[in-house]
Each structure stands twice: as C-alpha cells, then as structure tokens.
N, C-alpha and C. Protein backbone atom coordinates (compact mmCIF):
# COMPACT_ATOMS: atom_id res chain seq x y z
N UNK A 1 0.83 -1.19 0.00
CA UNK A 1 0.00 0.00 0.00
C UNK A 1 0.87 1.25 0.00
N UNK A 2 2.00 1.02 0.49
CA UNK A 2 2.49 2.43 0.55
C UNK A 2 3.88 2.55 -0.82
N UNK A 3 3.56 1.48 -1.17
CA UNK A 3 4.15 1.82 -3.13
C UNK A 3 3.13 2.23 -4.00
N UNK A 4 1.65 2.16 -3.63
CA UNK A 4 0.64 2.87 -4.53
C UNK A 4 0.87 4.06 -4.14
N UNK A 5 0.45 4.57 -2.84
CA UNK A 5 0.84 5.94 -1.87
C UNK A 5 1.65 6.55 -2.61
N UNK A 6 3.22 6.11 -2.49
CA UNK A 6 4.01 6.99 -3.62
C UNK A 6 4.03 7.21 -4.93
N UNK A 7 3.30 6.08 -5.64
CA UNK A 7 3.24 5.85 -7.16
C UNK A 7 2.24 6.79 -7.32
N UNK A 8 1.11 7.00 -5.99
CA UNK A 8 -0.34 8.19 -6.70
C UNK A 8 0.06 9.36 -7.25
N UNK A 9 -0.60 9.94 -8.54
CA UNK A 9 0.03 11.02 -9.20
C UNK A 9 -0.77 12.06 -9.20
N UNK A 10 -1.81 12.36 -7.94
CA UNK A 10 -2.02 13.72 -7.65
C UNK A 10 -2.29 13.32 -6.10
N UNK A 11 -2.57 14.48 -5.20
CA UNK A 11 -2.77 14.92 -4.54
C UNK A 11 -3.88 14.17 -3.52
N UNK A 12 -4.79 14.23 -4.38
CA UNK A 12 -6.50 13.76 -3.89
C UNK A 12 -6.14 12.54 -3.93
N UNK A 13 -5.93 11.52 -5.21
CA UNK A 13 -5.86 10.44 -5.15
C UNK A 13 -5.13 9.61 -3.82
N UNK A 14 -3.82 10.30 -3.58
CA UNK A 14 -2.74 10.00 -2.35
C UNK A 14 -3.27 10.02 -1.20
N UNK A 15 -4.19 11.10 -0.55
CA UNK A 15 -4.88 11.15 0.74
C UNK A 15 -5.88 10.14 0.70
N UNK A 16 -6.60 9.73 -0.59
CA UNK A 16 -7.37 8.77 -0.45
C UNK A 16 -6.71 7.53 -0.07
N UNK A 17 -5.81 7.03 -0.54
CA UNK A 17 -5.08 5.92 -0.61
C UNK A 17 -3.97 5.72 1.01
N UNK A 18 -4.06 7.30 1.21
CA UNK A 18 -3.74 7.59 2.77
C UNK A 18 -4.42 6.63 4.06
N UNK A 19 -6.11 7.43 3.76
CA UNK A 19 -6.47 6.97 4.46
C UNK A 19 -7.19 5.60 4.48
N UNK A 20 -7.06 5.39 3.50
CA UNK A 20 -7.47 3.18 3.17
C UNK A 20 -6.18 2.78 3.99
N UNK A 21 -5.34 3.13 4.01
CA UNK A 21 -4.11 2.46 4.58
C UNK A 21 -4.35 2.69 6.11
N UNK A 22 -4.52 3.77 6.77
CA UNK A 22 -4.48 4.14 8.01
C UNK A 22 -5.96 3.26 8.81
N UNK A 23 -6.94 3.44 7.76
CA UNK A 23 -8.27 2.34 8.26
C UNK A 23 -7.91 1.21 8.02
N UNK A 24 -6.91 0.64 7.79
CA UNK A 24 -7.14 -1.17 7.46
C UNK A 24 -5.63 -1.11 8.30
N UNK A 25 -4.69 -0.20 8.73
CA UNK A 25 -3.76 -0.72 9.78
C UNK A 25 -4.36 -0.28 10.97
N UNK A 26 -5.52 0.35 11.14
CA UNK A 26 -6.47 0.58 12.44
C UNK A 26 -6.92 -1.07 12.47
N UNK A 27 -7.43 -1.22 11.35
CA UNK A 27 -8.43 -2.91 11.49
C UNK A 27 -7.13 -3.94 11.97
N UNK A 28 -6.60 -4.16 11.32
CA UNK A 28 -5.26 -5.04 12.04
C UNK A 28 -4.79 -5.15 13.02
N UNK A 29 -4.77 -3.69 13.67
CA UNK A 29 -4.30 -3.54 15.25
C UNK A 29 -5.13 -4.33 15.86
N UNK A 30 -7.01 -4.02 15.75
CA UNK A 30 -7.85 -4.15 16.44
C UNK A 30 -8.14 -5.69 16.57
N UNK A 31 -7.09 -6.21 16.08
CA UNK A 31 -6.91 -8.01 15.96
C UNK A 31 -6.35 -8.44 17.15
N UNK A 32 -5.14 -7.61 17.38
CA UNK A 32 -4.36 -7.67 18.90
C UNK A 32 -5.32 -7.83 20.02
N UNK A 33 -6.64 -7.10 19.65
CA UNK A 33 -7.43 -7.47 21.25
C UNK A 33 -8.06 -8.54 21.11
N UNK A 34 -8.14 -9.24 20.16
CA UNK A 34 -9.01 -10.68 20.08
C UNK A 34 -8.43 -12.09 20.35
N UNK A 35 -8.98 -12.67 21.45
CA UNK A 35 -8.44 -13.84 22.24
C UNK A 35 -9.57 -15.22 21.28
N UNK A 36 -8.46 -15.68 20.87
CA UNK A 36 -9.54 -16.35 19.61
C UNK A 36 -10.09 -17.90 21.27
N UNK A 37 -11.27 -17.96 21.00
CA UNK A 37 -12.09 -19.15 21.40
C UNK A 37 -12.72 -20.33 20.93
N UNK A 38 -12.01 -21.58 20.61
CA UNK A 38 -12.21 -22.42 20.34
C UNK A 38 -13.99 -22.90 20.32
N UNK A 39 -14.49 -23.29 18.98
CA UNK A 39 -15.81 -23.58 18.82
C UNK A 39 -16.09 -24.99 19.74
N UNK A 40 -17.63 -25.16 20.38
CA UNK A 40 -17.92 -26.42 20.67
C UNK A 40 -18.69 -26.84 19.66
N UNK A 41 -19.15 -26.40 18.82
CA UNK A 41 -19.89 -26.84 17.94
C UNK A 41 -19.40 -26.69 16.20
N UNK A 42 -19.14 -27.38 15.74
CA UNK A 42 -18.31 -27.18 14.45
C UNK A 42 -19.63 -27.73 13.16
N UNK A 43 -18.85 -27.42 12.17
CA UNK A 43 -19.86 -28.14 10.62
C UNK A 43 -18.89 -28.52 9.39
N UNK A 44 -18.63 -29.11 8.91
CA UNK A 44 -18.29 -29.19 7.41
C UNK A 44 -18.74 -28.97 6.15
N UNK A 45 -20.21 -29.25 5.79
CA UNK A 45 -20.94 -28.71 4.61
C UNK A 45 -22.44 -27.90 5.22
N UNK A 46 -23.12 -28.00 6.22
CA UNK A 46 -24.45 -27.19 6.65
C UNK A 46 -24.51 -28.14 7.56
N UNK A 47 -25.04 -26.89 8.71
CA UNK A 47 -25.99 -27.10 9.51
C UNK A 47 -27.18 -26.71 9.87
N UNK A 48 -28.22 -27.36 9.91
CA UNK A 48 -29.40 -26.99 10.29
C UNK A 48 -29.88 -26.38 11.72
N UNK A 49 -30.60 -25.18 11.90
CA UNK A 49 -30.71 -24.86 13.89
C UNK A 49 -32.43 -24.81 13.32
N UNK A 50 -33.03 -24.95 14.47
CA UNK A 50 -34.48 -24.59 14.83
C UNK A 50 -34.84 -23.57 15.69
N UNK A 51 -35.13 -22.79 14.95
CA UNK A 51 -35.47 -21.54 16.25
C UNK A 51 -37.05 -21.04 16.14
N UNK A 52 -37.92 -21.41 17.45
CA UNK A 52 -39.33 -20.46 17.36
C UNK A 52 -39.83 -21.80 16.10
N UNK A 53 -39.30 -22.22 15.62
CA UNK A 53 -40.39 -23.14 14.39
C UNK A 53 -39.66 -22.34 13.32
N UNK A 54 -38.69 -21.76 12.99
CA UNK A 54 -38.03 -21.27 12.02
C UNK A 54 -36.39 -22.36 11.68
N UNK A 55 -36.78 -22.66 10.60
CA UNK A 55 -35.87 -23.15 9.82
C UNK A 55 -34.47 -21.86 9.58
N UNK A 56 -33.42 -22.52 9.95
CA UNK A 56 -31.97 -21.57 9.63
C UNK A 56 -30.98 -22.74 9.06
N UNK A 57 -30.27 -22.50 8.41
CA UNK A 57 -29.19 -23.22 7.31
C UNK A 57 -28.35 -22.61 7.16
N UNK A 58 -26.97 -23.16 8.05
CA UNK A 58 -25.50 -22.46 7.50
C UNK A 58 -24.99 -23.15 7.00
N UNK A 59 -24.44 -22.59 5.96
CA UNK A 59 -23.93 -23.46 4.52
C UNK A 59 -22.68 -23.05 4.14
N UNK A 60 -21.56 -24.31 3.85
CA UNK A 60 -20.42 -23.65 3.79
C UNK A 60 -20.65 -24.08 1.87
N UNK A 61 -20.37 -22.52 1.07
CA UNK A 61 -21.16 -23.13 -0.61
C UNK A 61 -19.59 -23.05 -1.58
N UNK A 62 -18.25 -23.04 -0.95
CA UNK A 62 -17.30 -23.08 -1.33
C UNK A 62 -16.23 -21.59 -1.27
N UNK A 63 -15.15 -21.85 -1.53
CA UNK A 63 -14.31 -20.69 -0.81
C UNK A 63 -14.76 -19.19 -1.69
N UNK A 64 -14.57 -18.24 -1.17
CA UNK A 64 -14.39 -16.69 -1.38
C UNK A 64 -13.39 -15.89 -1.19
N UNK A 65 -14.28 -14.92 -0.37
CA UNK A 65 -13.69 -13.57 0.21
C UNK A 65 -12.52 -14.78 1.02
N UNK A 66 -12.86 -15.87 1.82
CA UNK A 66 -11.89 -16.47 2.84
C UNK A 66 -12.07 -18.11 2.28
N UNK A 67 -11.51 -18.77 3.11
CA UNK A 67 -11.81 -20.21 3.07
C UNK A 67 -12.49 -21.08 4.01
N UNK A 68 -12.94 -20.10 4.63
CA UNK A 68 -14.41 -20.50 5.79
C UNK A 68 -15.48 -19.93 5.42
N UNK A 69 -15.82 -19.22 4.15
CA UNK A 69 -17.12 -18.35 4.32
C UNK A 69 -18.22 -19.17 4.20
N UNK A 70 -19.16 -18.72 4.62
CA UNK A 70 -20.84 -19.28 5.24
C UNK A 70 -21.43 -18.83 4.99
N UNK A 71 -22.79 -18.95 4.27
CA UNK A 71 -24.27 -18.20 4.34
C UNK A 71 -24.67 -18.41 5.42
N UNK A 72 -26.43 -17.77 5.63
CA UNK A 72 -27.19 -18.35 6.57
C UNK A 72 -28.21 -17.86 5.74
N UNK A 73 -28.85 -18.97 5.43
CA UNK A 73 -30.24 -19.36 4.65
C UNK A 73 -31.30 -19.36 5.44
N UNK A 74 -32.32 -18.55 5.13
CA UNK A 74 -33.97 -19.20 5.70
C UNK A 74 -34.78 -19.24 4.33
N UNK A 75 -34.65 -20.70 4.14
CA UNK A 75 -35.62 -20.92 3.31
C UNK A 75 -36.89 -20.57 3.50
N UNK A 76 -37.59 -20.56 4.93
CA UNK A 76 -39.31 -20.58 4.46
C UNK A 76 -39.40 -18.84 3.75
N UNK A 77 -38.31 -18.17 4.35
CA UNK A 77 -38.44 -16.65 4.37
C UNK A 77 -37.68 -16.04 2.33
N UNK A 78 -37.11 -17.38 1.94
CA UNK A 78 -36.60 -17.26 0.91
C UNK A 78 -35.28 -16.15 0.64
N UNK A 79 -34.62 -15.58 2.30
CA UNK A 79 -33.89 -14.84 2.23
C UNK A 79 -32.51 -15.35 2.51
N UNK A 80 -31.28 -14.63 2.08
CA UNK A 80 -30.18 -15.33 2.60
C UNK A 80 -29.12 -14.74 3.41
N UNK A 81 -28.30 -14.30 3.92
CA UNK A 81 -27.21 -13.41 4.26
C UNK A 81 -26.31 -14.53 4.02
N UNK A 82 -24.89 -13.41 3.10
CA UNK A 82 -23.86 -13.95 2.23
C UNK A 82 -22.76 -13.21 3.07
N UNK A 83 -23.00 -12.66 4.23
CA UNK A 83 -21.30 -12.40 4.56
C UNK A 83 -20.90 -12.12 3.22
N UNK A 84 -19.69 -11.50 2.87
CA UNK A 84 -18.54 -11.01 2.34
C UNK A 84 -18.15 -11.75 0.89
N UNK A 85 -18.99 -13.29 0.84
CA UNK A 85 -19.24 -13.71 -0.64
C UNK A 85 -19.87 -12.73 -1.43
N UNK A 86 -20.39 -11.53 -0.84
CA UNK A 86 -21.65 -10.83 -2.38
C UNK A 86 -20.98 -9.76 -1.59
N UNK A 87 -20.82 -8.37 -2.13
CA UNK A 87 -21.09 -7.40 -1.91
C UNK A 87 -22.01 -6.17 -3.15
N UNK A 88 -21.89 -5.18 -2.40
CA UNK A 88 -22.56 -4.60 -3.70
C UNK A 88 -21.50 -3.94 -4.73
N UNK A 89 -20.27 -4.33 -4.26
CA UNK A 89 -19.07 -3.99 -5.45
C UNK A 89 -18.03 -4.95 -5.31
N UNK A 90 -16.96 -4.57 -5.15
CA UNK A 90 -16.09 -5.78 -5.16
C UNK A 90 -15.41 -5.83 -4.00
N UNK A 91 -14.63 -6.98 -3.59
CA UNK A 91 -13.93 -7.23 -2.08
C UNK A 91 -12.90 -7.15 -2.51
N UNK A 92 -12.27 -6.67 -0.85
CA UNK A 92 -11.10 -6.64 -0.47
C UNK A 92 -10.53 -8.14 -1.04
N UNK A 93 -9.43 -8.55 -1.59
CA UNK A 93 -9.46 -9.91 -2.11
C UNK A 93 -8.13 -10.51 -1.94
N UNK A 94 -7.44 -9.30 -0.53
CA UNK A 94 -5.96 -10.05 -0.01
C UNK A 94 -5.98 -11.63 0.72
N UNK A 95 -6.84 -12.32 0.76
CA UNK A 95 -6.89 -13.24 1.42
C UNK A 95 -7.79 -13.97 0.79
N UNK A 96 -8.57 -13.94 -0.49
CA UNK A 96 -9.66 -14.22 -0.83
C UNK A 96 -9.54 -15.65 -2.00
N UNK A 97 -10.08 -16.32 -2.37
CA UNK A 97 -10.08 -17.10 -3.69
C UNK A 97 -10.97 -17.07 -4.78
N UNK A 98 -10.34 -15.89 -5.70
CA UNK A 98 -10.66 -15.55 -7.16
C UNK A 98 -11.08 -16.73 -7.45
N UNK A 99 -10.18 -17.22 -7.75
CA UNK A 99 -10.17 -18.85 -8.99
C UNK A 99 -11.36 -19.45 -8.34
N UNK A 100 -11.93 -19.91 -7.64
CA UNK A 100 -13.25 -20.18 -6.41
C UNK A 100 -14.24 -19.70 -6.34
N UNK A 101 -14.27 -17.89 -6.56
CA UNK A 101 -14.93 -17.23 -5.86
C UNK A 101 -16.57 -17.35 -6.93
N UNK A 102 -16.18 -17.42 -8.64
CA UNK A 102 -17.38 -17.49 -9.39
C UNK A 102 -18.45 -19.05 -8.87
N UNK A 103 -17.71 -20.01 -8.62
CA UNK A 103 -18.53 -21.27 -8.71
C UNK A 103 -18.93 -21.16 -7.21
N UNK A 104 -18.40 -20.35 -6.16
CA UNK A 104 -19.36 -20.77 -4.83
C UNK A 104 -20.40 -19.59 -5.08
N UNK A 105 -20.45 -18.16 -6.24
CA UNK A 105 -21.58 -17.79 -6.27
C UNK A 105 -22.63 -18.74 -7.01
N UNK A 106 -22.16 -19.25 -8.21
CA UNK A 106 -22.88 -20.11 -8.72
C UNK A 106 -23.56 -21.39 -7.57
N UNK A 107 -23.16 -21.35 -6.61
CA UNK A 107 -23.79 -22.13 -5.77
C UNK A 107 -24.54 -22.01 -4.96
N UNK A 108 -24.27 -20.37 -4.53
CA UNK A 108 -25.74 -19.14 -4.34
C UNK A 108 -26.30 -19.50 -4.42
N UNK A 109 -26.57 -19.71 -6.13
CA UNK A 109 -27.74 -19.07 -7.02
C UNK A 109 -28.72 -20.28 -6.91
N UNK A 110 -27.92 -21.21 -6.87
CA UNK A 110 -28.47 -22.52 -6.33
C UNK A 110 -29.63 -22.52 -5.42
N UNK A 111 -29.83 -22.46 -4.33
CA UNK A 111 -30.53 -21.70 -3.24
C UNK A 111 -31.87 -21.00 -3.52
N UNK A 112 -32.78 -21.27 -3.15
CA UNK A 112 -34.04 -20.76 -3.66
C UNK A 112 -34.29 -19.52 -2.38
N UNK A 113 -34.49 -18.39 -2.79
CA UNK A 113 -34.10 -16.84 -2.12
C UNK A 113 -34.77 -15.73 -3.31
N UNK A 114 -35.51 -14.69 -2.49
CA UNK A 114 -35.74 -13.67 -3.49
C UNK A 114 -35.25 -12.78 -2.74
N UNK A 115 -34.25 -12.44 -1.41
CA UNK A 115 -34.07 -11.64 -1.22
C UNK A 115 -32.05 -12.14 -0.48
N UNK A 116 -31.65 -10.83 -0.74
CA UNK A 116 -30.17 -11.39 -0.18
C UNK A 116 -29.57 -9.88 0.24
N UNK A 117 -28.87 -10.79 1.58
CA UNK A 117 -28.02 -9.23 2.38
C UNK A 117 -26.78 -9.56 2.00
N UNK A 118 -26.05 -8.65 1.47
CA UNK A 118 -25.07 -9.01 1.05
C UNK A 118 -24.10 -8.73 2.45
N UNK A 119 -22.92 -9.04 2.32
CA UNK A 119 -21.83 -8.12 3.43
C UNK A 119 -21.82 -7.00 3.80
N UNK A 120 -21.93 -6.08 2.50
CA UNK A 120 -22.03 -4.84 2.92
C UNK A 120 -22.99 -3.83 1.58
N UNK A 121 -23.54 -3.38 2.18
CA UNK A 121 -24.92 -2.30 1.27
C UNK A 121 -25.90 -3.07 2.05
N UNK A 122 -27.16 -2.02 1.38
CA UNK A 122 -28.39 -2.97 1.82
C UNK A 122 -28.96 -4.16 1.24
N UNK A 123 -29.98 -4.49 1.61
CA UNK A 123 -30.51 -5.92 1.12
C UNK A 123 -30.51 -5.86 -0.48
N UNK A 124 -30.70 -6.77 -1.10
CA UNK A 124 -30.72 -6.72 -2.73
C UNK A 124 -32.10 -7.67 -2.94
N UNK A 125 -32.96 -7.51 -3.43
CA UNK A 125 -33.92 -8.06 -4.25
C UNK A 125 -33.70 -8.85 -5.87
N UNK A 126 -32.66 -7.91 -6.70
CA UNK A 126 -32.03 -7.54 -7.92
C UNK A 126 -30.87 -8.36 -7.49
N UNK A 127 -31.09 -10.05 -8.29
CA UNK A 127 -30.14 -10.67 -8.28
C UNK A 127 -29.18 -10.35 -9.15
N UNK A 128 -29.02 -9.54 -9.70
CA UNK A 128 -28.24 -9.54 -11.07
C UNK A 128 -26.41 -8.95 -10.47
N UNK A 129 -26.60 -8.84 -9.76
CA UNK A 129 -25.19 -8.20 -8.62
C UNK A 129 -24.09 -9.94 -8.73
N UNK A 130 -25.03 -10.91 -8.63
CA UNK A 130 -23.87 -12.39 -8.30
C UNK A 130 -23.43 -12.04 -9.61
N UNK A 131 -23.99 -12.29 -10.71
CA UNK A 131 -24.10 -12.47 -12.00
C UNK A 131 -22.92 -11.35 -12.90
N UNK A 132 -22.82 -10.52 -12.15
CA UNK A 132 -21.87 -9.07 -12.14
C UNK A 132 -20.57 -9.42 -11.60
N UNK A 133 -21.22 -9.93 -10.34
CA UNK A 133 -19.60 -10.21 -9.32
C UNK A 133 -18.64 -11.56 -10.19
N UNK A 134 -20.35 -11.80 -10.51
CA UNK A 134 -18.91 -13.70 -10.74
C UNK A 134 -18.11 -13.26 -12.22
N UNK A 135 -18.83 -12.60 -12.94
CA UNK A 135 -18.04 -11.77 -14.75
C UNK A 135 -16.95 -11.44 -13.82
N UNK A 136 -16.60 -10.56 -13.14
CA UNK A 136 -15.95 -9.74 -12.85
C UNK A 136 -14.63 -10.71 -12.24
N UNK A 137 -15.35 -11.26 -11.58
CA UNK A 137 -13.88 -12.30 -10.65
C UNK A 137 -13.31 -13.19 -11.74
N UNK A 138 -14.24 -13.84 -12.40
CA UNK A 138 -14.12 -14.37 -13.76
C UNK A 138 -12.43 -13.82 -14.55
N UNK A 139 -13.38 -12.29 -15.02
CA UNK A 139 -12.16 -12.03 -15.85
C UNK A 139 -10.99 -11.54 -15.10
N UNK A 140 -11.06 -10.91 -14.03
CA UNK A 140 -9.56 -10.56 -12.77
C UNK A 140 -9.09 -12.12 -13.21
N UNK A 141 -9.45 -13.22 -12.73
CA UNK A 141 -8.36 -14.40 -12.49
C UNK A 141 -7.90 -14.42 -13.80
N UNK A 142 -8.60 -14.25 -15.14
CA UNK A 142 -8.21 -14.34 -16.80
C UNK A 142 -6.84 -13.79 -16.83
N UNK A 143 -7.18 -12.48 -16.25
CA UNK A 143 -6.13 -11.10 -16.92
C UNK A 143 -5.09 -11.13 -15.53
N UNK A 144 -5.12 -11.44 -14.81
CA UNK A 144 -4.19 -11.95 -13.54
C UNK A 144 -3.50 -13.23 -14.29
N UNK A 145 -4.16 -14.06 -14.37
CA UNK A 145 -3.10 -15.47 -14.85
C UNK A 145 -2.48 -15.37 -16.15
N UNK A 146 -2.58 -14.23 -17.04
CA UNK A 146 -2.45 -14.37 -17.91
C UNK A 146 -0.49 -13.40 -17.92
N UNK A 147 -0.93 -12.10 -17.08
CA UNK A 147 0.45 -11.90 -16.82
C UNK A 147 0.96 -12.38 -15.93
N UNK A 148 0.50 -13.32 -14.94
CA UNK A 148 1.37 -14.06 -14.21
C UNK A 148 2.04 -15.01 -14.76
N UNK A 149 1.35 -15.47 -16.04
CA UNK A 149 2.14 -16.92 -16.88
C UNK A 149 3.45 -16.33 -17.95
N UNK A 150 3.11 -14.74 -18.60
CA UNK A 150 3.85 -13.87 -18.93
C UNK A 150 5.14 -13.41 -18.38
N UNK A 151 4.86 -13.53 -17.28
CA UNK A 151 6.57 -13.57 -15.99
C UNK A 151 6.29 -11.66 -15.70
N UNK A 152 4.86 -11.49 -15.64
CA UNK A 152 4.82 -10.05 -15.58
C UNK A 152 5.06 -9.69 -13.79
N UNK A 153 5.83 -9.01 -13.40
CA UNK A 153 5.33 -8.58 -12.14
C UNK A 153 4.57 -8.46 -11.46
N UNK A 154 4.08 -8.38 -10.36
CA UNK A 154 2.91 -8.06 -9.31
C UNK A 154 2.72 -6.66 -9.67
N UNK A 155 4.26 -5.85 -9.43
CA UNK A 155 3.74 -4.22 -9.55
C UNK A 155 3.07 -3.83 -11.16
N UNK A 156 3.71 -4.51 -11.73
CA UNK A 156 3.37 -4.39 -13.56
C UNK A 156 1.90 -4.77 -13.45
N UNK A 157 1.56 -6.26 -13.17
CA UNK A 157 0.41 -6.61 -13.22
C UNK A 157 -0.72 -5.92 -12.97
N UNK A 158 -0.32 -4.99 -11.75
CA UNK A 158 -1.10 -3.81 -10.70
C UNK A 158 -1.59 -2.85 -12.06
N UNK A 159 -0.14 -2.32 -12.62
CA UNK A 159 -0.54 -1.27 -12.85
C UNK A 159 -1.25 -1.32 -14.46
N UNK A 160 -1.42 -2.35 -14.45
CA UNK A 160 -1.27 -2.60 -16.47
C UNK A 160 -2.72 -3.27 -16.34
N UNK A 161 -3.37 -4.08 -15.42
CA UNK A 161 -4.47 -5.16 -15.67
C UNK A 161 -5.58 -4.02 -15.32
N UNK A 162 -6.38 -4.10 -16.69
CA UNK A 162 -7.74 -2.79 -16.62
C UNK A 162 -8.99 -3.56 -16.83
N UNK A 163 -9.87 -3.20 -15.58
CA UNK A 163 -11.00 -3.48 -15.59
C UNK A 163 -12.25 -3.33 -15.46
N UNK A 164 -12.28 -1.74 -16.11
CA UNK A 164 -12.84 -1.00 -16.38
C UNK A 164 -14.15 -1.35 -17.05
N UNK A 165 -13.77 -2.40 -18.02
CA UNK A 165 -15.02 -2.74 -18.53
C UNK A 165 -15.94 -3.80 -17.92
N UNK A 166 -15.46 -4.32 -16.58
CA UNK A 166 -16.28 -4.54 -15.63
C UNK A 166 -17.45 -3.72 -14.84
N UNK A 167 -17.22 -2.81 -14.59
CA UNK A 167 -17.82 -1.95 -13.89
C UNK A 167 -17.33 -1.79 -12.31
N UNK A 168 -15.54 -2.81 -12.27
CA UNK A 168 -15.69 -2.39 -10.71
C UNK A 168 -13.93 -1.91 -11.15
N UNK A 169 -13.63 -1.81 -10.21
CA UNK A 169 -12.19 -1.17 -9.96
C UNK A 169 -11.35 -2.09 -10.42
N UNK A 170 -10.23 -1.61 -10.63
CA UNK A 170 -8.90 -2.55 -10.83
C UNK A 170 -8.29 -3.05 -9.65
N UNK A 171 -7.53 -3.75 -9.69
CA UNK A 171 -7.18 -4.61 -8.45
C UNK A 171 -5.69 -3.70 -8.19
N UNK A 172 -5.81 -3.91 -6.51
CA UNK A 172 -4.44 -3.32 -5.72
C UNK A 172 -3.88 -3.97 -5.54
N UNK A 173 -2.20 -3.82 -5.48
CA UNK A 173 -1.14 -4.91 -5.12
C UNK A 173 -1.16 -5.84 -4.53
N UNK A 174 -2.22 -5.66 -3.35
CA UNK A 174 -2.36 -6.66 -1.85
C UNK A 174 -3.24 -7.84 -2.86
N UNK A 175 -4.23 -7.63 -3.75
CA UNK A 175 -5.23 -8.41 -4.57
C UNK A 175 -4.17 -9.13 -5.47
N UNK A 176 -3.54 -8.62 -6.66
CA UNK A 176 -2.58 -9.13 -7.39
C UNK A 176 -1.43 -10.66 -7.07
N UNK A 177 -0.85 -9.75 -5.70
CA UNK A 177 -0.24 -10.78 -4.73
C UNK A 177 -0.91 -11.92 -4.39
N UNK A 178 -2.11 -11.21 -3.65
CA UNK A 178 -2.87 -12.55 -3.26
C UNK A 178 -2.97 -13.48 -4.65
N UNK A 179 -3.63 -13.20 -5.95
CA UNK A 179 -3.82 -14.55 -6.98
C UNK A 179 -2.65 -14.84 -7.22
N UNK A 180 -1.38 -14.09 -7.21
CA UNK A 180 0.06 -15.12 -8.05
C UNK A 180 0.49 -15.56 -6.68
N UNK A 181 -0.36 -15.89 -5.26
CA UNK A 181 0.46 -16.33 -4.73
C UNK A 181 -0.75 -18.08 -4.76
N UNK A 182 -1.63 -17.82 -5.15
CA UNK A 182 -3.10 -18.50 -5.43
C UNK A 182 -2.41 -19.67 -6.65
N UNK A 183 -1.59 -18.87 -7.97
CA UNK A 183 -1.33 -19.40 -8.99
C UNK A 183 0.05 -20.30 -8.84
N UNK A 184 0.78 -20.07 -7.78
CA UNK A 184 1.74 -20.60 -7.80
C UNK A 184 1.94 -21.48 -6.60
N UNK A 185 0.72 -21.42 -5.48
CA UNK A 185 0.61 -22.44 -4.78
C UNK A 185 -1.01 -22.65 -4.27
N UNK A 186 -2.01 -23.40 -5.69
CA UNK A 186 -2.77 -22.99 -5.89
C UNK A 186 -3.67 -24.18 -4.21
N UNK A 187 -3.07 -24.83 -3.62
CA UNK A 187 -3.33 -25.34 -2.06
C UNK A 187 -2.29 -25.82 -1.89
C-alpha cells in the first residue's frame, strides 16, 4: 500500500489511498485485542438450527472472500445473508479465492431466495449483482493469470491489468499478490 501511496500522481488520489491504509492498519491492530475461542460446535458442509419453528441453514457453498465463508439461509423466508461472498461492489481480495470465488456464487444461485443481504450495502432483491460479481472475478483471475504466466510482475500486473469494462475497480497490489500467490501455490 504504501508503493501505490508513492506511485499516486495527484494529490486527492494519495490522501485517499492515505487513508485506506491508516483504516485497514487501524483494522489489524484491532486483531491484537481478540483472544480467539475455540468452537464447541463445528460443521463441514451445513448445519441446520431450529429456532421459534423457524428453519436456519448455514452453509459452507465453497471458498471466497476467505476459506471458511458461510451463508445463513432461511428458506421458508426465501432470504439469505452472504457475509462477504456478495457485496454490492467488489472485495477486499488479499486473502480471498478468485479462482473459487465465481462457482461458490454459482452455488448461491443454487438456493431458492428472493431476497439477499449481502456483506455490505443494503438488502438486494435484484439478483443480477452475483451475476456481475462472478463476470468480474471471472475475468480478474483471466487477466491476472495471464500476466502471471507472462513472468509479468505483481507491480506491472497492478498497474497494467484494466477493468474498467467490468464496472468495478482494478485490483491493488495486496489483490494481485494474493492470486500469483493462489497461482503458484494454488493449495
């Protein structure tokens, strides 16, 4: 982050890129206070809870944003919450699995739901957002593997891979890194 910082070529752009850096080494710190607690209750593909006579379903529908991510489904309600698999633009994707990330939406879609909270925005009705996200991750892993097989750099890759005709942003170094480190030790 702080080779984009210097690479930004005005002013505005740099304070922006300032303060993404200063909020996500705030978020990191705020890791130091967390005493992680071992689960008693674990799952591998879904679990079912009963609550009140309400059906709930956490579903692990394949890797993303992380390699634990989960829905939580209520079918009778036809709604879902997707955690950090959906947003209403694109994720942070330093830790994430591109190459993955289209077929566990496709596994969404699977899921009978007319309504979905994504991670972050409000609820969506207008499925057409997976359908957006998965093009999009789609072509990042295309145009990522393609100068990674090229022997192109991470910083090159950064600055050269345009994806504009997505409709979401181009990917930052921390994203780049993350797939050639995806491509070259793909588990």
């Amino acid at each position: 982050m702080r080779g984009e910082i210097e690479a930004a070529e005005d002013d505005e752009e740099r304070e922006r890129l300032e303060a993404y850096r200063a909020m996500f080494a705030a978020h990191a710190a705020d890791f130091d206070e967390i005493v992680p607690l071992p689960p008693d209750v674990t799952m591998n593909e879904k679990m079912t809870l009963f609550r009140g006579g309400r059906e709930i379903e956490v579903i692990f529908l394949g890797r993303a944003h992380t390699g634990g991510d989960v829905v939580v489904y209520f079918p009778q309600d036809k709604l879902v919450f997707t955690g950090d698999i959906l947003f209403g633009g694109r994720s942070f994707l330093g830790d994430g699995y591109v190459d993955d990330w289209p077929r566990t939406l496709e596994n969404l879609k699977a899921l009978d739901f007319d309504i979905v909270v994504p991670g972050h925005g409000p609820p969506m009705t207008d499925l057409s957002p997976i359908e957006k996200s998965q093009d999009y991750y789609r072509a990042l892993w295309e145009r990522t593997a393609a100068k990674h097989a090229a022997g192109v750099s991470v910083e090159e890759a950064t600055e050269t891979i345009d994806m504009s005709d997505t409709g979401f942003s181009n990917p930052s170094v921390v994203d780049v890194q993350r797939m050639y480190d995806r491509l070259e030790n793909p588990d």
